[in-house]
N, C-alpha and C. Protein backbone atom coordinates (compact mmCIF):
# COMPACT_ATOMS: atom_id res chain seq x y z
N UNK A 1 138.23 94.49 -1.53
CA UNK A 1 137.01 93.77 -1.89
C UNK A 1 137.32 92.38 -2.42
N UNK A 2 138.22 92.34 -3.44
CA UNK A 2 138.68 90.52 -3.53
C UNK A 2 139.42 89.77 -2.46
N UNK A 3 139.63 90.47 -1.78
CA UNK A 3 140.60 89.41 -0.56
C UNK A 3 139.12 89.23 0.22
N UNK A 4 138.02 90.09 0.02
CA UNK A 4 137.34 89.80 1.30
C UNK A 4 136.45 88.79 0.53
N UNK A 5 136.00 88.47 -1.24
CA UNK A 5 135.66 87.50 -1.43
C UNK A 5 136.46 86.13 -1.15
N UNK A 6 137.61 86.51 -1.73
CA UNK A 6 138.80 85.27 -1.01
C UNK A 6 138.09 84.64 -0.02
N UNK A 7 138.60 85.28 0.60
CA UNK A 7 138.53 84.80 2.10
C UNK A 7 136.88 83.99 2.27
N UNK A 8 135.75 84.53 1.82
CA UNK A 8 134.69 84.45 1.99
C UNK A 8 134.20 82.67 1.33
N UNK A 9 134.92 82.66 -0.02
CA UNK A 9 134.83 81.47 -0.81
C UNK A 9 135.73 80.22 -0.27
N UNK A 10 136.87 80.71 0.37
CA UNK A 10 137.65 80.02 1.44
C UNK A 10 136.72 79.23 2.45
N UNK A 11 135.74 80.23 2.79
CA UNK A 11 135.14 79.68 4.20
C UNK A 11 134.09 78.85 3.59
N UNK A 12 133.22 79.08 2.62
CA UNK A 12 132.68 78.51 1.85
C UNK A 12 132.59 77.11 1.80
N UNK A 13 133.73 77.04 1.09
CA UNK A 13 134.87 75.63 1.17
C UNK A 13 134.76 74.77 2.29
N UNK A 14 135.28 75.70 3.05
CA UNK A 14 135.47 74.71 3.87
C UNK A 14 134.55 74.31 5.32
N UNK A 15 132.87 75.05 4.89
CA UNK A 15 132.07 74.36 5.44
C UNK A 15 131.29 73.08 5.99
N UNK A 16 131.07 73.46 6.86
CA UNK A 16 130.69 71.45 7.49
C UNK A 16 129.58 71.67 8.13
N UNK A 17 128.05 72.78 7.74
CA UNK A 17 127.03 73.36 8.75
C UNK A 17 126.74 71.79 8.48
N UNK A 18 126.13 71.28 7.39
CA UNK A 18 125.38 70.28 7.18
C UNK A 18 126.24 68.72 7.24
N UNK A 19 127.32 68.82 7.43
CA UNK A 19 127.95 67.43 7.63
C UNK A 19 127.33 66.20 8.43
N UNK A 20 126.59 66.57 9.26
CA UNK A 20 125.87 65.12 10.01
C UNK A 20 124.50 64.61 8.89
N UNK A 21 124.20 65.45 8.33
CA UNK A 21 123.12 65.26 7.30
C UNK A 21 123.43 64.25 6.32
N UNK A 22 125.00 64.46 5.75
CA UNK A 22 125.47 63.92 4.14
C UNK A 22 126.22 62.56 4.60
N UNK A 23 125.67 61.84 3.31
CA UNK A 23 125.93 60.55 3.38
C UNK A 23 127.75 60.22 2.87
N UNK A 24 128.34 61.67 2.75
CA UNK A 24 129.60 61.32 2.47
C UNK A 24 130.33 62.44 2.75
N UNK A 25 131.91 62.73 2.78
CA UNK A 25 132.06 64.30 3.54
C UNK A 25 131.75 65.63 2.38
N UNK A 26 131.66 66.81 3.05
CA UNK A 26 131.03 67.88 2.70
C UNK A 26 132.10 68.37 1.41
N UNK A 27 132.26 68.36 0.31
CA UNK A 27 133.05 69.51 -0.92
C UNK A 27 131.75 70.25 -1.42
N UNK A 28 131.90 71.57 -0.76
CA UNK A 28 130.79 72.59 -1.17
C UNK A 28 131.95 72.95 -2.68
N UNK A 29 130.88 73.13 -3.75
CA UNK A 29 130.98 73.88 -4.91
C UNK A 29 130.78 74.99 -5.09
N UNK A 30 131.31 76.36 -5.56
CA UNK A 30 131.06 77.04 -5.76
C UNK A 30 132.16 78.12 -6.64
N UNK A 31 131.63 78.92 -7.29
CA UNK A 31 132.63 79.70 -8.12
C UNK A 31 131.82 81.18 -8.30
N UNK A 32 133.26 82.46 -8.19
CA UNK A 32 132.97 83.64 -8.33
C UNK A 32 134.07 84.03 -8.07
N UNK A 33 134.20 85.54 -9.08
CA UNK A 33 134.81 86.86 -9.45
C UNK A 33 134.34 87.88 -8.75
N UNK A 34 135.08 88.65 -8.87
CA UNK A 34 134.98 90.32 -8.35
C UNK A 34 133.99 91.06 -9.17
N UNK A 35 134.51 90.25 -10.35
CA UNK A 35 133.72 91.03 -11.67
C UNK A 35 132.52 90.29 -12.50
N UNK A 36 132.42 89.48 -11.49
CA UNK A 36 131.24 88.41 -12.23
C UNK A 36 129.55 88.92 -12.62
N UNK A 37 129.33 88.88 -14.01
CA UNK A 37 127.98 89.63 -14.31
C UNK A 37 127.02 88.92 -14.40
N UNK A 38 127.36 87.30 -14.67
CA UNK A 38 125.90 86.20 -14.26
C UNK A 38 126.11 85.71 -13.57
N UNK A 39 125.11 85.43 -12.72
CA UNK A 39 125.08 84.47 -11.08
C UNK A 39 124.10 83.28 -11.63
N UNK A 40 124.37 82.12 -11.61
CA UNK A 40 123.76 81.39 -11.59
C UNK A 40 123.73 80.20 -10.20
N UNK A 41 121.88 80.73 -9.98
CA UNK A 41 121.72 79.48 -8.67
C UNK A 41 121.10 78.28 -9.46
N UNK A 42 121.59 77.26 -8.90
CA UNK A 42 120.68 75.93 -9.25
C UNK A 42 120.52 75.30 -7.78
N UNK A 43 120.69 73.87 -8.17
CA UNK A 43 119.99 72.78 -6.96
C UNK A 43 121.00 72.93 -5.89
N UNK A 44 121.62 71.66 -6.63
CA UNK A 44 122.35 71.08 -5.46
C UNK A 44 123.60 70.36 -6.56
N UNK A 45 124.75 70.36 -6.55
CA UNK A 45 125.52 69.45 -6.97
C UNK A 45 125.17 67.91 -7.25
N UNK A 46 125.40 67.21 -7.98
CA UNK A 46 125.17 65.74 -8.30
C UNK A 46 126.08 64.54 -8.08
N UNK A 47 126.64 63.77 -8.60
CA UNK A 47 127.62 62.86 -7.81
C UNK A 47 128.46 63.08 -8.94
N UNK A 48 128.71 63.71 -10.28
CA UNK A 48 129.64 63.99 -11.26
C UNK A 48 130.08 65.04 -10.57
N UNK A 49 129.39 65.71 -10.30
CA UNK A 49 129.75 67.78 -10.11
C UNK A 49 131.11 67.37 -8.53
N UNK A 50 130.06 66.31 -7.26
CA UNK A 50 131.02 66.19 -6.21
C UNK A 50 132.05 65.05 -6.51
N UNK A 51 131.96 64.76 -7.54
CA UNK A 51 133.56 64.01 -7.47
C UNK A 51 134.60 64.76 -8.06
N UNK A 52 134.30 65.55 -9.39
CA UNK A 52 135.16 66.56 -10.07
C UNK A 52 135.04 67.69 -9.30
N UNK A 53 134.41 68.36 -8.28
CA UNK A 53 134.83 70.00 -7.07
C UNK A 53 134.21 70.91 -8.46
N UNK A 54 134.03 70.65 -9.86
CA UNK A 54 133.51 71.62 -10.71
C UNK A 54 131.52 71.74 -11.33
N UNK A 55 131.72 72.78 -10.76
CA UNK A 55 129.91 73.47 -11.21
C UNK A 55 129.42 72.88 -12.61
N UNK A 56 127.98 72.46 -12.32
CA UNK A 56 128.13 71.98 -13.91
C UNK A 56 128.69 71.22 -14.81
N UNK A 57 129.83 70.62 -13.80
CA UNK A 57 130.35 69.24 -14.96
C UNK A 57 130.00 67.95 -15.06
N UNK A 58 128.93 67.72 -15.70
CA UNK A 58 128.22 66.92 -16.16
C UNK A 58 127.19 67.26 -17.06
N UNK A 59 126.21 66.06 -17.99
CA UNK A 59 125.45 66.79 -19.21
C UNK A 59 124.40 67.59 -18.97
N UNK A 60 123.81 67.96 -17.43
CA UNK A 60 123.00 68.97 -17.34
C UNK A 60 123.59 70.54 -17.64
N UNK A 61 124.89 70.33 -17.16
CA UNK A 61 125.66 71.51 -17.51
C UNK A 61 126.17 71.61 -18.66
N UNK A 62 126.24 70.21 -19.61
CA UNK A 62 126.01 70.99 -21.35
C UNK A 62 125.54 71.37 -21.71
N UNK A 63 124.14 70.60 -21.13
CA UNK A 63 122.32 71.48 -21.42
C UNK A 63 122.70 72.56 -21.15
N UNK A 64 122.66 73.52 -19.95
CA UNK A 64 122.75 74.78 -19.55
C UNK A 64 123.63 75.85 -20.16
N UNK A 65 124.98 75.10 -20.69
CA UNK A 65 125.77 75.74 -21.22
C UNK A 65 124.97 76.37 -23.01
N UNK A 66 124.49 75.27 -23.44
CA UNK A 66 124.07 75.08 -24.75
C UNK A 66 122.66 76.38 -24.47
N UNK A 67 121.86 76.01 -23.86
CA UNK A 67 120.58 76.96 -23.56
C UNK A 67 121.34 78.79 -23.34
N UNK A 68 122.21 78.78 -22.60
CA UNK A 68 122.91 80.39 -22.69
C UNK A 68 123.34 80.90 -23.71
N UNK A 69 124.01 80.26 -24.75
CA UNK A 69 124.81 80.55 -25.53
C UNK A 69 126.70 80.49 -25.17
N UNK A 70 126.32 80.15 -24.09
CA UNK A 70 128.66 80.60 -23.55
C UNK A 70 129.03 79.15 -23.84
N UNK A 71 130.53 79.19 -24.25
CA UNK A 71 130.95 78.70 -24.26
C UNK A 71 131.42 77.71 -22.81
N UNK A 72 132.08 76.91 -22.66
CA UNK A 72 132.77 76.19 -21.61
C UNK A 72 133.84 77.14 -20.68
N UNK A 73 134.61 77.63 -22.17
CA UNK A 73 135.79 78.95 -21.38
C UNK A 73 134.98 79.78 -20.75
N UNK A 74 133.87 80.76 -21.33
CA UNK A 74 132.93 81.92 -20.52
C UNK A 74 132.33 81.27 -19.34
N UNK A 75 131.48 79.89 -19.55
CA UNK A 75 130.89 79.39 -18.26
C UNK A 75 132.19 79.43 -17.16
N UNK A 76 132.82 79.04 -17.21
CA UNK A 76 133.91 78.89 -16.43
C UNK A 76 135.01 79.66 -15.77
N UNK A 77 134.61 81.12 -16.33
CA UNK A 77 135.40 82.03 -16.09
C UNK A 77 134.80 82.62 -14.66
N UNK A 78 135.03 82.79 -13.58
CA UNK A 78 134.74 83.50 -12.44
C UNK A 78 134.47 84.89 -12.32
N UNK A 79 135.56 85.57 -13.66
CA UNK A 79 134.94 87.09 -13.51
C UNK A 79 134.15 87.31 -14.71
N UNK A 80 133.72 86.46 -15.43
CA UNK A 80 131.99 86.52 -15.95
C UNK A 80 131.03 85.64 -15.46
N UNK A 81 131.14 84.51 -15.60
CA UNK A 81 130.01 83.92 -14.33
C UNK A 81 130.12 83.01 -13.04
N UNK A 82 129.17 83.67 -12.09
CA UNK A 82 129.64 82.74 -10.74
C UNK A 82 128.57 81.41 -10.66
N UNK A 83 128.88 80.65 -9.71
CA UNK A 83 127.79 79.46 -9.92
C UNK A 83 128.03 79.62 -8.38
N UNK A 84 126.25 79.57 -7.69
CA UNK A 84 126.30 79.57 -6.28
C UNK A 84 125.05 78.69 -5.98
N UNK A 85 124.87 77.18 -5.63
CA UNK A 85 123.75 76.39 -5.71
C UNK A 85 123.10 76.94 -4.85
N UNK A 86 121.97 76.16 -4.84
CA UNK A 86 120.73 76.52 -3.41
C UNK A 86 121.56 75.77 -2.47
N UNK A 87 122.04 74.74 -2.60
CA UNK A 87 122.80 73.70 -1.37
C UNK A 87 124.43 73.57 -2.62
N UNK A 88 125.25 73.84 -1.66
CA UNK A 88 126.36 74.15 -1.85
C UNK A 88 127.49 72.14 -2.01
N UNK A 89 126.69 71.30 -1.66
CA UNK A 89 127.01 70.17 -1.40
C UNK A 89 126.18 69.07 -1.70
N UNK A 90 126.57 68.18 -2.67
CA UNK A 90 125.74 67.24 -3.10
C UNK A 90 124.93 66.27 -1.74
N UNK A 91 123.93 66.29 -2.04
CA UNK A 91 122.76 66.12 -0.63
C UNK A 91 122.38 64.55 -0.97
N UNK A 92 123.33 63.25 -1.52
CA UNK A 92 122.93 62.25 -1.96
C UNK A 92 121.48 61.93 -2.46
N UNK A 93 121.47 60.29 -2.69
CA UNK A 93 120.33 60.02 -3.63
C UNK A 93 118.79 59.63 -2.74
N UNK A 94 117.80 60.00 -3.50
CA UNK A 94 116.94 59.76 -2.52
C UNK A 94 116.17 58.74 -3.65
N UNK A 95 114.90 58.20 -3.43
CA UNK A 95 113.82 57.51 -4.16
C UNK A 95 114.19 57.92 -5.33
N UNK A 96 113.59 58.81 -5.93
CA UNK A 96 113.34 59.53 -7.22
C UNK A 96 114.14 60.05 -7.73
N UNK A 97 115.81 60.07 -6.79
CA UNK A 97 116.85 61.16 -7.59
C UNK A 97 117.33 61.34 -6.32
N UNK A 98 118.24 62.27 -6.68
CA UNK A 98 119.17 63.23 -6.33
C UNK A 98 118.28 63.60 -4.98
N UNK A 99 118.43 64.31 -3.54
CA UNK A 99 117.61 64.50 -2.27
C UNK A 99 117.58 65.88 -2.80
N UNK A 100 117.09 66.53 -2.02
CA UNK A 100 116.94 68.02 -2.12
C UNK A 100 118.03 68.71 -1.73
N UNK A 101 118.17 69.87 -2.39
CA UNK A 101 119.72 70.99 -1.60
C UNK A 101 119.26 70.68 0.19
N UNK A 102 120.57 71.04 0.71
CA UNK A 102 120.20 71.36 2.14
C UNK A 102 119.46 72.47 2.41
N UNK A 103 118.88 72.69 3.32
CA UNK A 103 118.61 74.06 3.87
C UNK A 103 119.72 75.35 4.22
N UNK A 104 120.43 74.74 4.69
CA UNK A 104 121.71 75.35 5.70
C UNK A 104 122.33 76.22 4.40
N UNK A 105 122.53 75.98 3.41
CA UNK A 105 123.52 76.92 2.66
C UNK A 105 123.23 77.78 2.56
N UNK A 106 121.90 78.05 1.71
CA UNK A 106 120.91 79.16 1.38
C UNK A 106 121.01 80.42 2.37
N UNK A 107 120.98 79.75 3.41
CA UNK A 107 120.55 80.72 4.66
C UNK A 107 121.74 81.22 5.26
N UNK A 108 122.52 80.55 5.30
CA UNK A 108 123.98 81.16 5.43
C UNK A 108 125.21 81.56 4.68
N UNK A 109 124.70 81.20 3.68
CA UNK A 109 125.65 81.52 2.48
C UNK A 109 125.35 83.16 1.62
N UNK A 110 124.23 82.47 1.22
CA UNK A 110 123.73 83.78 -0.05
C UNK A 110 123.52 85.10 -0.13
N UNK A 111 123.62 85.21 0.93
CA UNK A 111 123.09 86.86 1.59
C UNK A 111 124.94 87.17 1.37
N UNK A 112 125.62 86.74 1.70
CA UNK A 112 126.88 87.37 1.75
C UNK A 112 127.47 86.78 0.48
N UNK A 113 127.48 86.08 -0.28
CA UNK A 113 128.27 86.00 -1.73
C UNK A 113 127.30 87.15 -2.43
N UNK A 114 126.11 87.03 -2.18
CA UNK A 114 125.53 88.10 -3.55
C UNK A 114 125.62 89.43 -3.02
N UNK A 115 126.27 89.78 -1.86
CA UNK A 115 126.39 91.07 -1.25
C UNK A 115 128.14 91.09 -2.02
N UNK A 116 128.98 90.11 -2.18
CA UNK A 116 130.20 90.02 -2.65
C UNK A 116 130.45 90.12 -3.92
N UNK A 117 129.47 90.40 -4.61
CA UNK A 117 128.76 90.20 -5.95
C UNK A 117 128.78 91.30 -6.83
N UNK A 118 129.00 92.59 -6.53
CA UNK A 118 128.39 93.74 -6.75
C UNK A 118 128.20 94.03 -8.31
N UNK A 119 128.74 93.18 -9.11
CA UNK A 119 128.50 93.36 -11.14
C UNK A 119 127.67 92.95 -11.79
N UNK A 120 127.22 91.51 -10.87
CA UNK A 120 126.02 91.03 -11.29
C UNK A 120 124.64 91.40 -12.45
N UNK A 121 124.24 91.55 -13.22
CA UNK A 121 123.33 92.13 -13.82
C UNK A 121 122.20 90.90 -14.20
N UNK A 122 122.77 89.62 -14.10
CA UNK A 122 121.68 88.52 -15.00
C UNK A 122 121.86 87.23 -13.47
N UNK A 123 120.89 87.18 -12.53
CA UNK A 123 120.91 85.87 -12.42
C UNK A 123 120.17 84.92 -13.09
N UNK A 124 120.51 83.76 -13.10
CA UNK A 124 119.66 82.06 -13.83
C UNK A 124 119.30 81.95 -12.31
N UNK A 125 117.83 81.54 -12.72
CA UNK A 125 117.31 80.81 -11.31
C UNK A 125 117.09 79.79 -12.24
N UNK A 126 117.46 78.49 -11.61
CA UNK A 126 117.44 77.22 -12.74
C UNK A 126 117.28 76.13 -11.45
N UNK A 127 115.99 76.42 -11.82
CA UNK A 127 115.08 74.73 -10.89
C UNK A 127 113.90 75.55 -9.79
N UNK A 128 113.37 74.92 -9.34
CA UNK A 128 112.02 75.33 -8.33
C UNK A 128 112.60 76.15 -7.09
N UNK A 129 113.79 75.04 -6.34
CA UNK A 129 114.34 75.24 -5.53
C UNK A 129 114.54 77.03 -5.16
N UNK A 130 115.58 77.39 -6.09
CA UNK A 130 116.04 78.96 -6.81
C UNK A 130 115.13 79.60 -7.06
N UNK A 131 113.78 79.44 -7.41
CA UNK A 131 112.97 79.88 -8.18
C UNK A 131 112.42 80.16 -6.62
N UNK A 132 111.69 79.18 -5.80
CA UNK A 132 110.91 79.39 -4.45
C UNK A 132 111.73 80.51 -3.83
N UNK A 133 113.00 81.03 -3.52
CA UNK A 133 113.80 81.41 -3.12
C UNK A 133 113.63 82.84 -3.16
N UNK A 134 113.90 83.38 -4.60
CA UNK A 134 114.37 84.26 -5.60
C UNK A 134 113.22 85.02 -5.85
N UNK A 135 111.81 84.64 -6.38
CA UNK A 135 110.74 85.22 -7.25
C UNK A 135 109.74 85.34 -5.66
N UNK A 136 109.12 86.21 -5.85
CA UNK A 136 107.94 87.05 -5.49
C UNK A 136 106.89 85.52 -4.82
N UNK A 137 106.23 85.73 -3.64
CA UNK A 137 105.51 84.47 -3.18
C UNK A 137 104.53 84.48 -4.02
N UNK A 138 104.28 83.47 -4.57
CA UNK A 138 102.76 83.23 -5.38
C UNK A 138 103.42 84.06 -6.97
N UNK A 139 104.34 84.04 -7.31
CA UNK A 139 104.39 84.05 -8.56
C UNK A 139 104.08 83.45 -9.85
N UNK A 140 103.96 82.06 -9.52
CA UNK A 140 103.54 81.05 -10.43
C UNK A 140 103.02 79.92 -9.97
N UNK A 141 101.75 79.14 -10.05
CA UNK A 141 101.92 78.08 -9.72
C UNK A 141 102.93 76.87 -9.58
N UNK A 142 103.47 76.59 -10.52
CA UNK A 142 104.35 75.13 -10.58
C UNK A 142 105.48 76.01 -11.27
N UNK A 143 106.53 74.92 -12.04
CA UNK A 143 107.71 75.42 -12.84
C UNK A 143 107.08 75.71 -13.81
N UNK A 144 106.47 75.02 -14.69
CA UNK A 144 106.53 75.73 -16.18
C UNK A 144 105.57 77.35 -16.06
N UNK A 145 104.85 77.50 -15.14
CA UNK A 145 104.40 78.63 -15.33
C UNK A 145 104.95 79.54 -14.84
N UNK A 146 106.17 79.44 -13.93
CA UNK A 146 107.37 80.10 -13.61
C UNK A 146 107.98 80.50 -14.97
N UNK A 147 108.39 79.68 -15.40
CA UNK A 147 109.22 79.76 -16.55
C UNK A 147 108.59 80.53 -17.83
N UNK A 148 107.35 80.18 -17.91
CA UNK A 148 106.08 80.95 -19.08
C UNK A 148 105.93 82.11 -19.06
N UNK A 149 106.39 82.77 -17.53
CA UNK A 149 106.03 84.48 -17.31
C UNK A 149 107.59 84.49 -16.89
N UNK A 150 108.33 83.96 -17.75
CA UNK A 150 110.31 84.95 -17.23
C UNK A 150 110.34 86.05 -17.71
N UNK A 151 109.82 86.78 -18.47
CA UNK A 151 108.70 88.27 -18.66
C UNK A 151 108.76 89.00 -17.46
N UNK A 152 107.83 88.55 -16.76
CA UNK A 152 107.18 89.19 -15.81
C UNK A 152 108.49 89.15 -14.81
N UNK A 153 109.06 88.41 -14.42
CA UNK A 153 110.04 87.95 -13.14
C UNK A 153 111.02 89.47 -13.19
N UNK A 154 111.33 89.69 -11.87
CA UNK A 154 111.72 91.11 -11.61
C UNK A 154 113.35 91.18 -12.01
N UNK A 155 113.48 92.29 -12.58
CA UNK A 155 114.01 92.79 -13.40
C UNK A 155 115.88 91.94 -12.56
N UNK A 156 116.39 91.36 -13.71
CA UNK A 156 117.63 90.71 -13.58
C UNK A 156 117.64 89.23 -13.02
N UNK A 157 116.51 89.07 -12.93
CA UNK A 157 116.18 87.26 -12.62
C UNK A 157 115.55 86.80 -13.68
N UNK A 158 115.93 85.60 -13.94
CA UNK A 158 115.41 85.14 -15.26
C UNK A 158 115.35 83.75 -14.70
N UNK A 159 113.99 83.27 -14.46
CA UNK A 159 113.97 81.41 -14.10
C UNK A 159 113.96 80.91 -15.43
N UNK A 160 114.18 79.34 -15.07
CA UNK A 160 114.43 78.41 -15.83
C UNK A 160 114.37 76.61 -15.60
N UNK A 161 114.28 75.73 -15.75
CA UNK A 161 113.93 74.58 -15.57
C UNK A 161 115.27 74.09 -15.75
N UNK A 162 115.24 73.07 -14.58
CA UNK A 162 116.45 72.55 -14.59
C UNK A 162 116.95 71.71 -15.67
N UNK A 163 117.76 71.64 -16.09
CA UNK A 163 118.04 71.12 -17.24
C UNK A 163 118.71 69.44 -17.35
N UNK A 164 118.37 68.68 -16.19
CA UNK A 164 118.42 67.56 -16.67
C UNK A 164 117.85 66.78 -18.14
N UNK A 165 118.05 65.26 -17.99
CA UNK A 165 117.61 65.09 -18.78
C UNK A 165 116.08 64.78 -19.27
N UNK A 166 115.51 65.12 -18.01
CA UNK A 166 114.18 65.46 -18.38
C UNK A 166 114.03 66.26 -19.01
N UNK A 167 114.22 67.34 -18.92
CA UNK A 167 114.34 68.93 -19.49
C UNK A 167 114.01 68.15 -20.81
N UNK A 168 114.61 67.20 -21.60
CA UNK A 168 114.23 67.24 -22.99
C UNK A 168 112.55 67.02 -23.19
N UNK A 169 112.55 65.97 -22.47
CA UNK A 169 110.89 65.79 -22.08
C UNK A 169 109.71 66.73 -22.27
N UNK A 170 110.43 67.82 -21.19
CA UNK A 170 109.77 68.96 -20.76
C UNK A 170 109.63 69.77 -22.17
N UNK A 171 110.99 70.02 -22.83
CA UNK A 171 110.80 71.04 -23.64
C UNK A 171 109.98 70.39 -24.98
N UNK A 172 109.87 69.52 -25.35
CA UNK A 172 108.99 68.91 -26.38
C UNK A 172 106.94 69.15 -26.05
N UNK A 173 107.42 68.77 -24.81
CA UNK A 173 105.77 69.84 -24.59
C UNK A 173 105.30 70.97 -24.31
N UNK A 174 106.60 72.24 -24.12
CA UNK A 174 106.46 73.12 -23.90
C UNK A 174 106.96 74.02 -25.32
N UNK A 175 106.68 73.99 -26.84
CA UNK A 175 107.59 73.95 -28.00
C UNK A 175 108.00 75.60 -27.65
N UNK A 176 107.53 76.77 -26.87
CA UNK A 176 107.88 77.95 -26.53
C UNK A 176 108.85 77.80 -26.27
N UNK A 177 109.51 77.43 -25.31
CA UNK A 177 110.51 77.45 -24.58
C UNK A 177 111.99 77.73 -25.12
N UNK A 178 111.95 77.01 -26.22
CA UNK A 178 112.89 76.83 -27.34
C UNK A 178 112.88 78.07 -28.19
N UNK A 179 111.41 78.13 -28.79
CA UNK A 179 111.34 79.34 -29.65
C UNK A 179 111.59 80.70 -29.13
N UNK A 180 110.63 80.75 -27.80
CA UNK A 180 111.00 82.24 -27.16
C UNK A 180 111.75 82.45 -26.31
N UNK A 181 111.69 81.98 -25.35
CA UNK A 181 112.77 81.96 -23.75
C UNK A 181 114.41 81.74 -24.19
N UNK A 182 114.42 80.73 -24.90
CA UNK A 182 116.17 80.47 -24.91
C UNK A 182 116.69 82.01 -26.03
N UNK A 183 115.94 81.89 -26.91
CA UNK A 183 116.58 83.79 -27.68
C UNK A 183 116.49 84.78 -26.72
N UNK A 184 116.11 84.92 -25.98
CA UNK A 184 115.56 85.54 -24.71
C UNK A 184 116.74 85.79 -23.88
N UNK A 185 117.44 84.71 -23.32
CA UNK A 185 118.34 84.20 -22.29
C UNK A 185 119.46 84.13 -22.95
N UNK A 186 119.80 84.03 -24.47
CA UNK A 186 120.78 84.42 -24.95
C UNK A 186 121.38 85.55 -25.20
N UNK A 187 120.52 86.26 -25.51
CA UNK A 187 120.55 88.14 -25.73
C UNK A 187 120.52 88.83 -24.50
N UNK A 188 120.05 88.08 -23.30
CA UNK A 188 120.32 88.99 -21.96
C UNK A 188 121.90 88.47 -21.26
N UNK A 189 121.88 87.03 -21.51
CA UNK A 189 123.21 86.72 -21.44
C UNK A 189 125.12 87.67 -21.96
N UNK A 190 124.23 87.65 -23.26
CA UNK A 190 125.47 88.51 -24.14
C UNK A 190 125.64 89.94 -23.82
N UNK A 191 124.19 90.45 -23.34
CA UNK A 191 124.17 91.85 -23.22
C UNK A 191 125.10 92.02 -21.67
N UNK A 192 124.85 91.01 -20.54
CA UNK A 192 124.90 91.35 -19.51
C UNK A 192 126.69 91.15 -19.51
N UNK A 193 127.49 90.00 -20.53
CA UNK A 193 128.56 90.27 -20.59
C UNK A 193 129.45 91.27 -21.68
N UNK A 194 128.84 91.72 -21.89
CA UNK A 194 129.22 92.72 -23.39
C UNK A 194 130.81 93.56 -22.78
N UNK A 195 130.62 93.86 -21.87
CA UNK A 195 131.42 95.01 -21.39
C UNK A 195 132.60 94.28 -20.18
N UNK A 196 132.77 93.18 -21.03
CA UNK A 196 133.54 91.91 -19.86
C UNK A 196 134.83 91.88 -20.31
C-alpha cells in the first residue's frame, strides 16, 4: 500500500495534464502518508507555495496553521496531515488575484489519492472551490453560509474560508467564526490525531 502511494505521488509530480494552460512549467504540490488522518483540500498553490514545491508556505498557511491548532512540525508531517489542492499547480495571476485551480487535477487526481488515503478521519475543505466539490449540491448559498452550518456538513468534512488575507476582513464581520468554528476545528483536529 505505500509503494503504491509512492508511486502514485510520483506520478502526481510529475504531471503536465494542464501544461498548455500555465503561464510557467507545471510543479504540482502535494503531500501524504500512509497514515495521514487530516486531508486538507484548498485552491490552488500561489507564487510563494510554487517557488518553494511546499503546501502552505506562505502567510495564508500561518493563518491555517494558527486556525487548527498544529504546529508547523504536525502540519508538515505526511503521516498526520496530507495537503491535496483542488488544482495541484499554481494557475497564475488573473485581474483580481490568483486564476482559479485548474479543472484537470480534481478530476484526475482525487478519486485516487483519497482512495490512497485510507486513515483519514478530518478533511478541511478550505475555500469555495473544495467546498463546491466536497458538500452536498445546494448546501449553502455563498461561503459564509457554508461555513455557518460546518454543523450540518457530513460527517468528517469540515469547510472553511480561505484564509488569505482577507480572511481577516471576513472574520471581523463574522465575530462567530472565531468564537465557535475555530474551538470546533481544533478539538476535531486533536481528536482526529490523538492516536498518531
Amino acid at each position: 500500500m505505500a509503494a503504491a502511494l509512492k508511486t502514485l505521488l510520483e506520478d502526481i509530480q510529475a504531471c503536465r495534464l494542464c501544461e498548455a494552460a500555465l503561464p510557467h512549467d507545471p510543479r504540482p504540490v502535494v503531500q501524504a502518508g500512509q497514515g495521514a488522518r487530516v486531508l486538507v483540500i484548498g485552491q490552488a498553490p500561489g507564487s510563494k507555495v510554487h517557488a518553494s514545491g511546499k503546501a502552505w508556505d506562505d502567510d495564508s498557511g500561518d493563518r491555517l496553521r494558527e486556525w487548527t491548532g498544529l504546529s508547523a512540525e504536525e502540519f508538515y508531517d505526511p503521516e498526520r496531515v496530507a495537503h491535496m489542492p483542488s488544482g495541484f499547480c499554481y494557475p497564475g495571476k488573473g485581474s483580481g488575484g490568483d486564476l482559479p485551480p485548474r479543472p484537470e487535477c480534481a478530476r484526475h487526481w482525487h478519486g485516487p489519492l483519497r482512495d490512497a488515503l485510507p486513515n483519514v478521519q478530518l478533511t478541511l475543505l478550505v475555500g469555495q472551490y473544495a467546498q463546491k466539490r466536497y458538500l452536498p449540491r445546494g448546501f449553502a448559498r455563498n461561503l459564509t453560509e457554508t461555513v455557518r452550518q460546518w454543523r450540518e456538513a457530513p460527517e468528517g468534512l469540515f469547510p472553511l474560508p480561505h484564509p488569505a488575507w482577507r480572511s481577516r476582513l471576513w472574520m471581523a464581520k463574522h465575530p462567530w467564526f472565531e468564537a465557535e468554528v475555530l474551538p470546533d476545528l481544533r478539538e476535531r483536529v486533536r481528536a482526529a490525531l490523538q492516536n498518531v
